[in-house]
C-alpha atoms as a PDB file:
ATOM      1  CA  UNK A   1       0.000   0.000   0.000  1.00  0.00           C
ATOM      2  CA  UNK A   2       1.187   3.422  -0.989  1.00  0.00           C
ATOM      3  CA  UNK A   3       1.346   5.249   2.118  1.00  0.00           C
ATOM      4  CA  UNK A   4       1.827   9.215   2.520  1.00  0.00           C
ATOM      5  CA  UNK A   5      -0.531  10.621  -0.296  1.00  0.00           C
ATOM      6  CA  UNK A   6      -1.086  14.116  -0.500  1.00  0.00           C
ATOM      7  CA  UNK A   7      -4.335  15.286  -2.210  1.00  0.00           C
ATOM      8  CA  UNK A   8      -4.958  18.736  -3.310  1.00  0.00           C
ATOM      9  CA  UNK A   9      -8.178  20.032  -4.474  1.00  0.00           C
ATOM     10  CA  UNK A  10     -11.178  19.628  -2.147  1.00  0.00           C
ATOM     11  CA  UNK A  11     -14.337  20.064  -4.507  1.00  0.00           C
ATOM     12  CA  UNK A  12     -17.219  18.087  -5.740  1.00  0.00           C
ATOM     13  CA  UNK A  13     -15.268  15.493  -6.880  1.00  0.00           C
ATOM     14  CA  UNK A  14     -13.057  15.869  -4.555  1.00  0.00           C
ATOM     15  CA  UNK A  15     -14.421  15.084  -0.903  1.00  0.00           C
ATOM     16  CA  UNK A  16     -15.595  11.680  -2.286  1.00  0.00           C
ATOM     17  CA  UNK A  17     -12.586  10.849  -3.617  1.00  0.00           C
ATOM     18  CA  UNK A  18     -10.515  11.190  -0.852  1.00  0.00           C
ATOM     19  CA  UNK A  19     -13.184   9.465   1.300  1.00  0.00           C
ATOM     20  CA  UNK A  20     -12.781   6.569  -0.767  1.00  0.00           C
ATOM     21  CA  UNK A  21      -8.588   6.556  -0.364  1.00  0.00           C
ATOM     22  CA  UNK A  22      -9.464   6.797   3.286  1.00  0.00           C
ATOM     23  CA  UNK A  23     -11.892   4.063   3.633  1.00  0.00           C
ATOM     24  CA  UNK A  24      -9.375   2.047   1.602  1.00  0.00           C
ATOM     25  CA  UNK A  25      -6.672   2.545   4.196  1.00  0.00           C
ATOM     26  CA  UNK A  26      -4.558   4.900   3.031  1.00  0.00           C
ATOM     27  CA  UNK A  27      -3.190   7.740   5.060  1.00  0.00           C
ATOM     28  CA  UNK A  28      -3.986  10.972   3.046  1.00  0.00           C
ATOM     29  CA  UNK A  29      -3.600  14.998   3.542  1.00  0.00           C
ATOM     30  CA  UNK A  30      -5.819  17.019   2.128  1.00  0.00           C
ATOM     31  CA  UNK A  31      -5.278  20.601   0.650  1.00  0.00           C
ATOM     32  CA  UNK A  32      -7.552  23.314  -0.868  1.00  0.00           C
ATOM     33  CA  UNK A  33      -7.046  27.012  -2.024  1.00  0.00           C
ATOM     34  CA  UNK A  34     -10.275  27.473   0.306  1.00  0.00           C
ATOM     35  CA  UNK A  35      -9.237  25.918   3.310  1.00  0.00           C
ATOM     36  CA  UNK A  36     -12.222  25.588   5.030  1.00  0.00           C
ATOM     37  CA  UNK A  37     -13.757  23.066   1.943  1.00  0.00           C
ATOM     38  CA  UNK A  38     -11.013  21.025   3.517  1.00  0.00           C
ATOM     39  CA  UNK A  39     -12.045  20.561   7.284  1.00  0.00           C
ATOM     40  CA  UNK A  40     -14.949  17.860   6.950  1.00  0.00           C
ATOM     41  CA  UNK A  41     -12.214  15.413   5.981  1.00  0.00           C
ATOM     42  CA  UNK A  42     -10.771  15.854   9.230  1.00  0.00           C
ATOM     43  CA  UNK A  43     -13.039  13.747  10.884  1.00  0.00           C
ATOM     44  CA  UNK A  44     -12.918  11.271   8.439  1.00  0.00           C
ATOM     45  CA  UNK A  45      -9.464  10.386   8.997  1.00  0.00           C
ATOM     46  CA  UNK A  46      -7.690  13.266   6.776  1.00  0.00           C
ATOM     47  CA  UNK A  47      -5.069  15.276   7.920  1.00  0.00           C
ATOM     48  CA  UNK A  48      -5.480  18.767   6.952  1.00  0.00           C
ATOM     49  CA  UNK A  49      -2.596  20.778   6.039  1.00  0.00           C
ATOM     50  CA  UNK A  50      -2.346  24.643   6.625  1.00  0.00           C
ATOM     51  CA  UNK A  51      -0.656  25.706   3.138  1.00  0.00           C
ATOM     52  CA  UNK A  52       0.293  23.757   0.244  1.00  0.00           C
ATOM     53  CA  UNK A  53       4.035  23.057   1.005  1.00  0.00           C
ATOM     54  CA  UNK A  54       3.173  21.256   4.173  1.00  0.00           C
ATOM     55  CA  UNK A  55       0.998  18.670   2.438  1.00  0.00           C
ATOM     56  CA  UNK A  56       3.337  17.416  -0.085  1.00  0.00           C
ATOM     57  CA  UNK A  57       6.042  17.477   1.807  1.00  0.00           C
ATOM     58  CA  UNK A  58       7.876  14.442   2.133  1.00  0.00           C
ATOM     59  CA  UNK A  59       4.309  12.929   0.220  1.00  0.00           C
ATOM     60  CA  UNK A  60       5.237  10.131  -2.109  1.00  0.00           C
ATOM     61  CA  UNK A  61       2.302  10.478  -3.971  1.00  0.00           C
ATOM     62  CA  UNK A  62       0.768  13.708  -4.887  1.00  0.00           C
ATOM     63  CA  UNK A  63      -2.898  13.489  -6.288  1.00  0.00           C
ATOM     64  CA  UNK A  64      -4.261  16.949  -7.718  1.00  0.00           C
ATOM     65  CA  UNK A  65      -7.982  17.118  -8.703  1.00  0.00           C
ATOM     66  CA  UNK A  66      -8.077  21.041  -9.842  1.00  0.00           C
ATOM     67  CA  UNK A  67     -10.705  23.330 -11.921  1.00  0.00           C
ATOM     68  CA  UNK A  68      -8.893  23.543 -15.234  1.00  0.00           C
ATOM     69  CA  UNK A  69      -4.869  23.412 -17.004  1.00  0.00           C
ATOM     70  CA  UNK A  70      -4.079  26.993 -15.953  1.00  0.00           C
ATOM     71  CA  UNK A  71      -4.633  26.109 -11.941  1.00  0.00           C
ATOM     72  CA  UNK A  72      -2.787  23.091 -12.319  1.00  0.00           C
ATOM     73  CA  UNK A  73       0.380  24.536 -13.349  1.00  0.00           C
ATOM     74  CA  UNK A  74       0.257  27.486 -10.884  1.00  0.00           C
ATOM     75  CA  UNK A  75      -0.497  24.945  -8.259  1.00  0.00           C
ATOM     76  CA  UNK A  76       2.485  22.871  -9.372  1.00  0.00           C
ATOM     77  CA  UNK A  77       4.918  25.182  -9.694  1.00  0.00           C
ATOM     78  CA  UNK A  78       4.185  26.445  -6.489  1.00  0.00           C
ATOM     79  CA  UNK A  79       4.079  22.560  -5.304  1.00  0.00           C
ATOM     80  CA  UNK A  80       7.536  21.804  -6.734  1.00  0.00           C
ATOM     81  CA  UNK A  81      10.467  23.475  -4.018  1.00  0.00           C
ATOM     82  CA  UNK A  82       8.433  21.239  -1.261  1.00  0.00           C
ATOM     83  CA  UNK A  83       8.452  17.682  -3.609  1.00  0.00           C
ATOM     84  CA  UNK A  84      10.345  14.707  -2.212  1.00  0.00           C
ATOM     85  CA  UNK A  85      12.801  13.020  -5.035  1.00  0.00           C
ATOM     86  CA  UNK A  86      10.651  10.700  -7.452  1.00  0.00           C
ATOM     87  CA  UNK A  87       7.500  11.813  -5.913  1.00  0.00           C
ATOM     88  CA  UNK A  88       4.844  10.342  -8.236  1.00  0.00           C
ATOM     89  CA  UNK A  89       2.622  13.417  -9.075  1.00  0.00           C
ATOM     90  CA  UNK A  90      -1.469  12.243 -10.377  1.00  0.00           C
ATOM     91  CA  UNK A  91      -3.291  14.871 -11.853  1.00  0.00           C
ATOM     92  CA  UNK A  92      -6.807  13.851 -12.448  1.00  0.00           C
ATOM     93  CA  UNK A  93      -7.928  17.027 -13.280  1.00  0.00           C
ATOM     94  CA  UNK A  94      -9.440  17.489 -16.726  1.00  0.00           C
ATOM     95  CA  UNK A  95      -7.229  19.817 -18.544  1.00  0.00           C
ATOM     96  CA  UNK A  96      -5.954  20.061 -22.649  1.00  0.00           C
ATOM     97  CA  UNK A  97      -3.276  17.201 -23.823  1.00  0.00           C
ATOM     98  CA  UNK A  98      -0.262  20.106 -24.012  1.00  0.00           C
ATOM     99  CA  UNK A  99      -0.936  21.238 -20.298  1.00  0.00           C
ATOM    100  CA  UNK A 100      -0.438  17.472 -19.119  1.00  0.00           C
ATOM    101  CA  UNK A 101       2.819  17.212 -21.718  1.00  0.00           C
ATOM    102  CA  UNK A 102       4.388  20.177 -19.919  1.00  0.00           C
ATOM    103  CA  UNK A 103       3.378  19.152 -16.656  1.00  0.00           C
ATOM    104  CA  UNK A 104       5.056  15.501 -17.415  1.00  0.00           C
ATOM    105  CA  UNK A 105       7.956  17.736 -18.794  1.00  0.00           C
ATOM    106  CA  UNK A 106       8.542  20.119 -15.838  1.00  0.00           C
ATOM    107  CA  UNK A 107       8.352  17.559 -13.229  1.00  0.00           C
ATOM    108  CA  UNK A 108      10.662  14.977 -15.090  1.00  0.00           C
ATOM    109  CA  UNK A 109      13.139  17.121 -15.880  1.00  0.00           C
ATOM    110  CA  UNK A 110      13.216  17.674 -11.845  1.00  0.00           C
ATOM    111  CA  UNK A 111      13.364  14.369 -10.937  1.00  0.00           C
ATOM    112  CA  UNK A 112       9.868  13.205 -10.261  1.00  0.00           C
ATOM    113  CA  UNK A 113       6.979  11.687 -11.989  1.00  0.00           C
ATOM    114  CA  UNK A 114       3.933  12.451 -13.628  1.00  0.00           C
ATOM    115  CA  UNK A 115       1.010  10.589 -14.435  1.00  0.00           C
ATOM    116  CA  UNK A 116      -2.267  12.111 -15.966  1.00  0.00           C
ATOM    117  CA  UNK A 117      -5.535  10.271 -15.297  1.00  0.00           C
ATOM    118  CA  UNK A 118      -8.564  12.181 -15.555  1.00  0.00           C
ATOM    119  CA  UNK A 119     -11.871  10.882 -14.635  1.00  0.00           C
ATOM    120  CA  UNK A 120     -15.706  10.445 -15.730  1.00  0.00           C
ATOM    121  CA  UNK A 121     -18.355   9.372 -13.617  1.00  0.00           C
ATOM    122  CA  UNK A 122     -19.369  12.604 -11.694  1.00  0.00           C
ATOM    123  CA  UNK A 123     -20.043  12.796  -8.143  1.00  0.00           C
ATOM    124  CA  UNK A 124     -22.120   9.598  -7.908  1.00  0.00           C
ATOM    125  CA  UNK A 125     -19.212   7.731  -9.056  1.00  0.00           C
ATOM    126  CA  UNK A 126     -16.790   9.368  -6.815  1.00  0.00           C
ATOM    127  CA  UNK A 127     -18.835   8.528  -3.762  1.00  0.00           C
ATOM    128  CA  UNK A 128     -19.541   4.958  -5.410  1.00  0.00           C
ATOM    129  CA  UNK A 129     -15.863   4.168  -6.016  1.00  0.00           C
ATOM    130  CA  UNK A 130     -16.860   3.548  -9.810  1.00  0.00           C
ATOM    131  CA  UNK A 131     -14.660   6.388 -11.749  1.00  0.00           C
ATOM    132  CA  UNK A 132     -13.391   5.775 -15.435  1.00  0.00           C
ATOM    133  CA  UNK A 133      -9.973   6.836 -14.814  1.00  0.00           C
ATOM    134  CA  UNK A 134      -8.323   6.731 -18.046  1.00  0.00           C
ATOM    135  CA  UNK A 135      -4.564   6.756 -17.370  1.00  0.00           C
ATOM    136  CA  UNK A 136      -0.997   8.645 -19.159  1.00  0.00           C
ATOM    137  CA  UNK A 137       1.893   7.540 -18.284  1.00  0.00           C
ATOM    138  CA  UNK A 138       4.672   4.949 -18.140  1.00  0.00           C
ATOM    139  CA  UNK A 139       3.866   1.662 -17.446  1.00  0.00           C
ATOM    140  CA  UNK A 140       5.795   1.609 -14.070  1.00  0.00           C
ATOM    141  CA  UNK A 141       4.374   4.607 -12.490  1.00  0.00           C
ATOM    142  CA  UNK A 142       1.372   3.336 -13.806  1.00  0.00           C
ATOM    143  CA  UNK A 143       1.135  -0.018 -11.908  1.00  0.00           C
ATOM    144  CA  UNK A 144       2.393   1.990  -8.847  1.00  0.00           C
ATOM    145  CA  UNK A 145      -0.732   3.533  -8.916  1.00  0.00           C
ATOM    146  CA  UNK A 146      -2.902   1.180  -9.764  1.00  0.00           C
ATOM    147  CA  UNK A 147      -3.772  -0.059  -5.814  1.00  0.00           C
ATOM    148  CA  UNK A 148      -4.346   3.837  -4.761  1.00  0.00           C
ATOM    149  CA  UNK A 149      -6.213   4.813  -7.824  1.00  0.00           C
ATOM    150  CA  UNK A 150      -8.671   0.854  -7.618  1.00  0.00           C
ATOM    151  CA  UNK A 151      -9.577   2.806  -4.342  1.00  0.00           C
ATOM    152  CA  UNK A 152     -11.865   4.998  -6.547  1.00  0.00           C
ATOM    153  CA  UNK A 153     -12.364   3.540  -9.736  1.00  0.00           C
ATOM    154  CA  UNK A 154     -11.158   1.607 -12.682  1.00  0.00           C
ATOM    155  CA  UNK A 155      -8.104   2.695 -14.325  1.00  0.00           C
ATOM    156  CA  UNK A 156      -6.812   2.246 -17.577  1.00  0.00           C
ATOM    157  CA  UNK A 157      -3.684   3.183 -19.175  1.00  0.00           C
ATOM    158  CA  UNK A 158      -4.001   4.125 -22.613  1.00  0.00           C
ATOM    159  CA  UNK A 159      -0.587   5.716 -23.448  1.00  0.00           C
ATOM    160  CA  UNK A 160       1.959   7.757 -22.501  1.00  0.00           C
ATOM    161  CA  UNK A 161       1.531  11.228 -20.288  1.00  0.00           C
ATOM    162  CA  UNK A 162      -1.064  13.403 -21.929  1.00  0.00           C
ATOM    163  CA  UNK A 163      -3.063  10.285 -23.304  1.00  0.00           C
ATOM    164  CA  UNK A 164      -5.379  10.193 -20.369  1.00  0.00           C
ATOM    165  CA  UNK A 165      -6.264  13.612 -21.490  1.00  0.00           C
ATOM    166  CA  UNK A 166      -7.432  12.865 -24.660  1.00  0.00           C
ATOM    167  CA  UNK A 167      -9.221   9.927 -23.908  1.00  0.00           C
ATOM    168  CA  UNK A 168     -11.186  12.086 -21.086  1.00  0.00           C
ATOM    169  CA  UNK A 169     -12.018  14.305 -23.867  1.00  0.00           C
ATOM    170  CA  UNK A 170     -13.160  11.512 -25.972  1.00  0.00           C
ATOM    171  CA  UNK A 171     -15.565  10.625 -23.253  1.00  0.00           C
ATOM    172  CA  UNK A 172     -16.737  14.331 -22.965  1.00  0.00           C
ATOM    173  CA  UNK A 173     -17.199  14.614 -26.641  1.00  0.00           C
ATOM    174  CA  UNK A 174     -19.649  11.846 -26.666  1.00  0.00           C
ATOM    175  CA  UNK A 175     -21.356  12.497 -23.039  1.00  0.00           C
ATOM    176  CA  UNK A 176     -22.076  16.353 -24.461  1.00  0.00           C
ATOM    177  CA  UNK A 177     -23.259  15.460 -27.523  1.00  0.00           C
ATOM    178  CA  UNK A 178     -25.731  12.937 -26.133  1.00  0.00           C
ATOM    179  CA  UNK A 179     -26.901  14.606 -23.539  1.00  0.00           C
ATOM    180  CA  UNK A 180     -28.010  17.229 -26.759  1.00  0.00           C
ATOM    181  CA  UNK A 181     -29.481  14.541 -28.516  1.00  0.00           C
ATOM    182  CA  UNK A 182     -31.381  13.280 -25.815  1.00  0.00           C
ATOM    183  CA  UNK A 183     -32.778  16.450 -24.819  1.00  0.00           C
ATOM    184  CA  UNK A 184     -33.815  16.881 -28.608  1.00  0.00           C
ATOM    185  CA  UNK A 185     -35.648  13.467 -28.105  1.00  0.00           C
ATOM    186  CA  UNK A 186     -37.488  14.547 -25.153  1.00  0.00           C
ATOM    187  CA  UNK A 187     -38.759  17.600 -27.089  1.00  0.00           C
ATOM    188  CA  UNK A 188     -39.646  16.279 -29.873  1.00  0.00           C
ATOM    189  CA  UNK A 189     -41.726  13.110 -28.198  1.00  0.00           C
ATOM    190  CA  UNK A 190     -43.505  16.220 -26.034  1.00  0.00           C
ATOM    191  CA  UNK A 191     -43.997  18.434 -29.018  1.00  0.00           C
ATOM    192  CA  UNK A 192     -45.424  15.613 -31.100  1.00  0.00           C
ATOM    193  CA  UNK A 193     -48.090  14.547 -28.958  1.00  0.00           C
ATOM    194  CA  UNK A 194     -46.320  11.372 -27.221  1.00  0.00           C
ATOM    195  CA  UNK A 195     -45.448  11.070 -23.550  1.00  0.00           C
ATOM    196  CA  UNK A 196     -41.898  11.748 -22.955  1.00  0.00           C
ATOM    197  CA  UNK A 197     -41.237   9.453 -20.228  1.00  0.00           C
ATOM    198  CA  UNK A 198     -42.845   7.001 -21.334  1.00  0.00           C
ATOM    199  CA  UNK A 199     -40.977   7.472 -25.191  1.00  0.00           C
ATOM    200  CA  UNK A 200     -37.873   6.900 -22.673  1.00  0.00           C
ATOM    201  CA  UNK A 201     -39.445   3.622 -20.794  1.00  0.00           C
ATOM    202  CA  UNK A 202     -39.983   2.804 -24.650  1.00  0.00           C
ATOM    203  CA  UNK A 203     -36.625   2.802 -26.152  1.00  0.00           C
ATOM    204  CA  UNK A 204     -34.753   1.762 -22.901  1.00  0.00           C
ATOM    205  CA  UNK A 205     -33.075  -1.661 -24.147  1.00  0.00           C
ATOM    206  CA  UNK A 206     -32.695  -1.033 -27.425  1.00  0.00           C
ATOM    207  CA  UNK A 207     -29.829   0.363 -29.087  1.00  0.00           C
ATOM    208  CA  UNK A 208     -30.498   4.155 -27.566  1.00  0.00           C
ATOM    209  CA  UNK A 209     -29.898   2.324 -24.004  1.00  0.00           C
ATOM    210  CA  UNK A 210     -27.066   4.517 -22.372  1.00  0.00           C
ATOM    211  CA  UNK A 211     -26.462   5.674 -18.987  1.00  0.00           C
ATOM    212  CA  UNK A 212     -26.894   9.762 -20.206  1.00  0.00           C
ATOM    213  CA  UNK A 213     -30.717   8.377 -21.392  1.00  0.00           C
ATOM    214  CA  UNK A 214     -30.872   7.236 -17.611  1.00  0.00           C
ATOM    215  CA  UNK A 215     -29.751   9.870 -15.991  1.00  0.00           C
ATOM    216  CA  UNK A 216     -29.950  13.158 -17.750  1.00  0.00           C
ATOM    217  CA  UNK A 217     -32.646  11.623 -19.139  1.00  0.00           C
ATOM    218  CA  UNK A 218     -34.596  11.732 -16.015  1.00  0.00           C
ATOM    219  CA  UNK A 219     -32.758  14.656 -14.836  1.00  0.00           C
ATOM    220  CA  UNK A 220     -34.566  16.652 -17.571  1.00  0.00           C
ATOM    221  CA  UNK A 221     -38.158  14.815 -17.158  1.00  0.00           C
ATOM    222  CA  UNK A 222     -37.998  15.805 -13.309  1.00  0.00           C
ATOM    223  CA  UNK A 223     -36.390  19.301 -14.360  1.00  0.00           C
ATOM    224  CA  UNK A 224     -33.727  18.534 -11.845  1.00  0.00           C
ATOM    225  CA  UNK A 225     -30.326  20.678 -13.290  1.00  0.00           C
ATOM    226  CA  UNK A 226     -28.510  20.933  -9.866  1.00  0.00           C
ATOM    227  CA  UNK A 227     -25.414  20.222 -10.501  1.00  0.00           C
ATOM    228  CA  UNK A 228     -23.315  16.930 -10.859  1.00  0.00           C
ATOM    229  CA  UNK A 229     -21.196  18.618 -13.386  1.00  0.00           C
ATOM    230  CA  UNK A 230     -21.815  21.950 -14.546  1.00  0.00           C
ATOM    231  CA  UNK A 231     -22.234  23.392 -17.797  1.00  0.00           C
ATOM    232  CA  UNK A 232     -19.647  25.850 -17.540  1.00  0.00           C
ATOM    233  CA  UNK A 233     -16.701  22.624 -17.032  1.00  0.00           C
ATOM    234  CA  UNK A 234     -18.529  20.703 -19.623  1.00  0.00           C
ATOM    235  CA  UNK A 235     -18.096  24.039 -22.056  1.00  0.00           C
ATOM    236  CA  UNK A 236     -14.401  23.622 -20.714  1.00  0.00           C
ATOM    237  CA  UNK A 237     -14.118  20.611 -22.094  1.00  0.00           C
ATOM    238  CA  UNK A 238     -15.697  20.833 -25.272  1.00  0.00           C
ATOM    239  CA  UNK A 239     -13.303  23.701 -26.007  1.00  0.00           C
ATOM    240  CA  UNK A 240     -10.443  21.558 -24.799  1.00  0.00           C
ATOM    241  CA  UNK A 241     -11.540  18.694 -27.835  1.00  0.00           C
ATOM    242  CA  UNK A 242     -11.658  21.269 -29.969  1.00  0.00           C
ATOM    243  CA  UNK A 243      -8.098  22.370 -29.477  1.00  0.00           C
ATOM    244  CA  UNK A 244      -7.391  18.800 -29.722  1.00  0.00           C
ATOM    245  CA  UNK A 245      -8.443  18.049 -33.080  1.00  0.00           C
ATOM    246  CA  UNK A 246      -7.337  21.318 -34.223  1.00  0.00           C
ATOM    247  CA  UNK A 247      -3.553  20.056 -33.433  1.00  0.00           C
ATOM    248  CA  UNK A 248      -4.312  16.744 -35.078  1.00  0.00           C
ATOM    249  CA  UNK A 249      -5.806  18.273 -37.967  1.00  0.00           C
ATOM    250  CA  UNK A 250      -9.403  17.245 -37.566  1.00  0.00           C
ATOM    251  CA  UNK A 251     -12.489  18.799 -38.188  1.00  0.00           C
ATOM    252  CA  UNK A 252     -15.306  17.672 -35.717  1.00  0.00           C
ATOM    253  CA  UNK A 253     -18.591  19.630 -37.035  1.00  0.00           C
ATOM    254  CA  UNK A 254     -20.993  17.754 -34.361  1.00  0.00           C
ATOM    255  CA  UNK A 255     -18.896  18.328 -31.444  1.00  0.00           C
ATOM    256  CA  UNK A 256     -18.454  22.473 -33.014  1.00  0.00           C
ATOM    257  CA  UNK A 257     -22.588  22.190 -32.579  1.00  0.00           C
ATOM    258  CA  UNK A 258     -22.910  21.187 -29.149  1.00  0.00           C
ATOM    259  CA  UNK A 259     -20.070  23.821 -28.336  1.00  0.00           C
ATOM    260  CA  UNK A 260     -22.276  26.858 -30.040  1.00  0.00           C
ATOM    261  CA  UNK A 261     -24.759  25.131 -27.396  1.00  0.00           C
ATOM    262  CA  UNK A 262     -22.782  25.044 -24.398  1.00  0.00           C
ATOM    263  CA  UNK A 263     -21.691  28.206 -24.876  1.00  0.00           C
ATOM    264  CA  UNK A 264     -25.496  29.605 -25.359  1.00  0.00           C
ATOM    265  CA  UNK A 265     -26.150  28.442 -21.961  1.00  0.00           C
ATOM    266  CA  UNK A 266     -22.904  29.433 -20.012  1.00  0.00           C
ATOM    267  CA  UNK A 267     -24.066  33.303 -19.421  1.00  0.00           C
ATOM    268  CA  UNK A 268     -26.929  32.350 -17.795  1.00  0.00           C
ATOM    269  CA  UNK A 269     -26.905  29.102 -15.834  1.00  0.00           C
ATOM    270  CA  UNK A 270     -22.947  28.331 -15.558  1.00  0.00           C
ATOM    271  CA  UNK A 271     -23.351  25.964 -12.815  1.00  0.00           C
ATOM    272  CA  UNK A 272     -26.377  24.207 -13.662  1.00  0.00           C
ATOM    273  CA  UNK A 273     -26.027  20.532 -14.328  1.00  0.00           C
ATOM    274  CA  UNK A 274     -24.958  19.721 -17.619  1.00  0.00           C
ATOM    275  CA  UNK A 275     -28.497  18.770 -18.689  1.00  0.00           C
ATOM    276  CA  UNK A 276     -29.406  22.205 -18.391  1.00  0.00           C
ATOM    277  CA  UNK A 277     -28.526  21.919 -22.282  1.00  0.00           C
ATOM    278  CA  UNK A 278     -32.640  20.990 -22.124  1.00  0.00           C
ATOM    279  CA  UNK A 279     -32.670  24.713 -20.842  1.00  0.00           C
ATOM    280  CA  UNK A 280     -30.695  26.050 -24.327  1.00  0.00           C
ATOM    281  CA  UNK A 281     -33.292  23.342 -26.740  1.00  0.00           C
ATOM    282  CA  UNK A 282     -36.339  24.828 -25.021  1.00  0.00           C
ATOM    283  CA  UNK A 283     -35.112  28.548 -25.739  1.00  0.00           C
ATOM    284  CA  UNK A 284     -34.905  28.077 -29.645  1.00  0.00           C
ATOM    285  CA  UNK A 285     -38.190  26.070 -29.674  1.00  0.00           C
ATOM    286  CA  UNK A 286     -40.379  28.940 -27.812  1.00  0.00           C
ATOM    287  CA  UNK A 287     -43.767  27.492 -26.253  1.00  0.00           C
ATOM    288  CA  UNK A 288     -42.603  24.093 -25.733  1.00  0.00           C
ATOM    289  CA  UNK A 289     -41.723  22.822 -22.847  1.00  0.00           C
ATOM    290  CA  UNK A 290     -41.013  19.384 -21.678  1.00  0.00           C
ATOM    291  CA  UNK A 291     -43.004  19.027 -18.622  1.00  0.00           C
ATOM    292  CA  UNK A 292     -45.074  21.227 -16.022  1.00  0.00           C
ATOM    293  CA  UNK A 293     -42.537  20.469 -12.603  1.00  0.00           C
ATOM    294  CA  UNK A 294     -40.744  23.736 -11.549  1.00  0.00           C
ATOM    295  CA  UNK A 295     -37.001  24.134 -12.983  1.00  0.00           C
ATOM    296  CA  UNK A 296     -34.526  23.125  -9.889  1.00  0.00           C
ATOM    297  CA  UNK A 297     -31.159  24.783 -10.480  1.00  0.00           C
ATOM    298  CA  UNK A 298     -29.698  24.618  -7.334  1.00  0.00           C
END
């Protein structure tokens, strides 16, 4: 068992996830810009550290689970006087494939090591222990990690650092485009006369099956957009594959769509749940509504 693991970034995803490492056995210290987002874990076995050096000092493993690229790197730099020597560094933050390069970069060329391994599963899955974690990185590193990381998921390692990154935006590419096409199929059954939920009870099974149709789907029939994960990440994101395909010389016209659609929706509910993009359908289609239950946003 990996023992002294430092874990920095106490958010939505975060609190579960270092529940789970604790459950699991493993002696962890918690960090967070906001310090008092931090102080719950306390009593779940956490030791809470009063600035950033003091948690990864001496920490062989360093697990950072941070809004976006840009906070990653400022958060590692400022990380990097208190690392111990080979320090394995995990960032399962979702950020572009050229922020987790140069993070891999900086830290090598210091000594220590860097594995990316982003996640999908939301909150749920954090709390459930049932996280994608798709994993970048050398195979050694990689198998180091695999007992702390089984602790809240399933990893996979599907190439070297930065990989994880791109497979995360894979999954986001497909998770915000469904969650689109879904809403339009909740629209349209309402619009047409049918009975949306029971269109969904319908098709359940068949070859539309997928866990977005579960649960956005019935996010959106209950109007229930508090968040799991927020628009304004998943907008994050689908600028991130974007930027991707752009440096591998793709053009992705569905995934440009749902951005124009993310991006509709940011201004005014940024922190709704990502099937708030029911919210964006609804304003192009005035006078139709899916449902009569009140709009929870949180």
């Amino acid at each position: 068992m990996v023992t002294g693991i430092a874990f920095l970034g106490i958010g939505l995803m975060g609190d579960p996830m270092v529940r789970r490492l604790l459950a699991a056995g493993h002696a962890v210290t918690v960090w967070n810009r906001t310090a008092a987002k931090a102080l719950p874990l306390a009593e779940a076995g956490a030791t809470v550290a009063p600035d950033l050096a003091s948690a990864v000092r001496g920490a062989g493993m360093v697990i950072s689970m941070l809004e976006a690229g840009p906070v990653v790197g400022a958060v590692l730099r400022d990380a990097l006087p208190a690392l111990a020597p080979r320090a394995l560094w995990i960032d399962m933050s979702s950020t572009r494939q050229d922020e987790a390069q140069a993070f891999h970069a900086v830290l090598t060329a210091q000594g220590q090591r860097f594995i990316d391994a982003p996640v999908s599963g939301g909150v749920g899955g954090a709390a459930a222990g049932t996280l994608a974690i798709m994993a970048g990185g050398a195979q050694a590193d990689f198998d180091e990690a695999v007992p702390v990381l089984q602790a809240m998921g399933r990893p996979t390692l599907v190439g070297p650092a930065g990989s994880g990154q791109v497979a995360k935006l894979c999954n986001q590419l497909i998770v915000g485009a469904t969650i689109n096409v879904v809403a339009e199929a909740l629209l349209l059954a309402q619009a047409a006369g049918a009975d949306p939920a029971a269109m969904r009870a319908a098709i359940r099974g068949g070859f539309a099956e997928s866990k977005i149709l579960d649960v956005h789907g019935q996010r959106m029939l209950e109007r229930n957009f508090v968040a799991g994960g927020q628009v304004k990440t998943q907008l994050k994101d689908q600028q991130n594959i974007l930027a991707a395909a752009q440096a591998a010389g793709l053009q992705l016209p569905i995934t440009e769509l749902v951005t124009q659609r993310y991006r509709s929706l940011v201004q005014s509910v940024p922190q709704a749940d990502h099937a708030a993009g029911l919210l964006g359908l609804e304003a192009l289609n005035p006078g139709v509504r899916l449902g009569d239950a009140p709009d929870r946003l949180g």
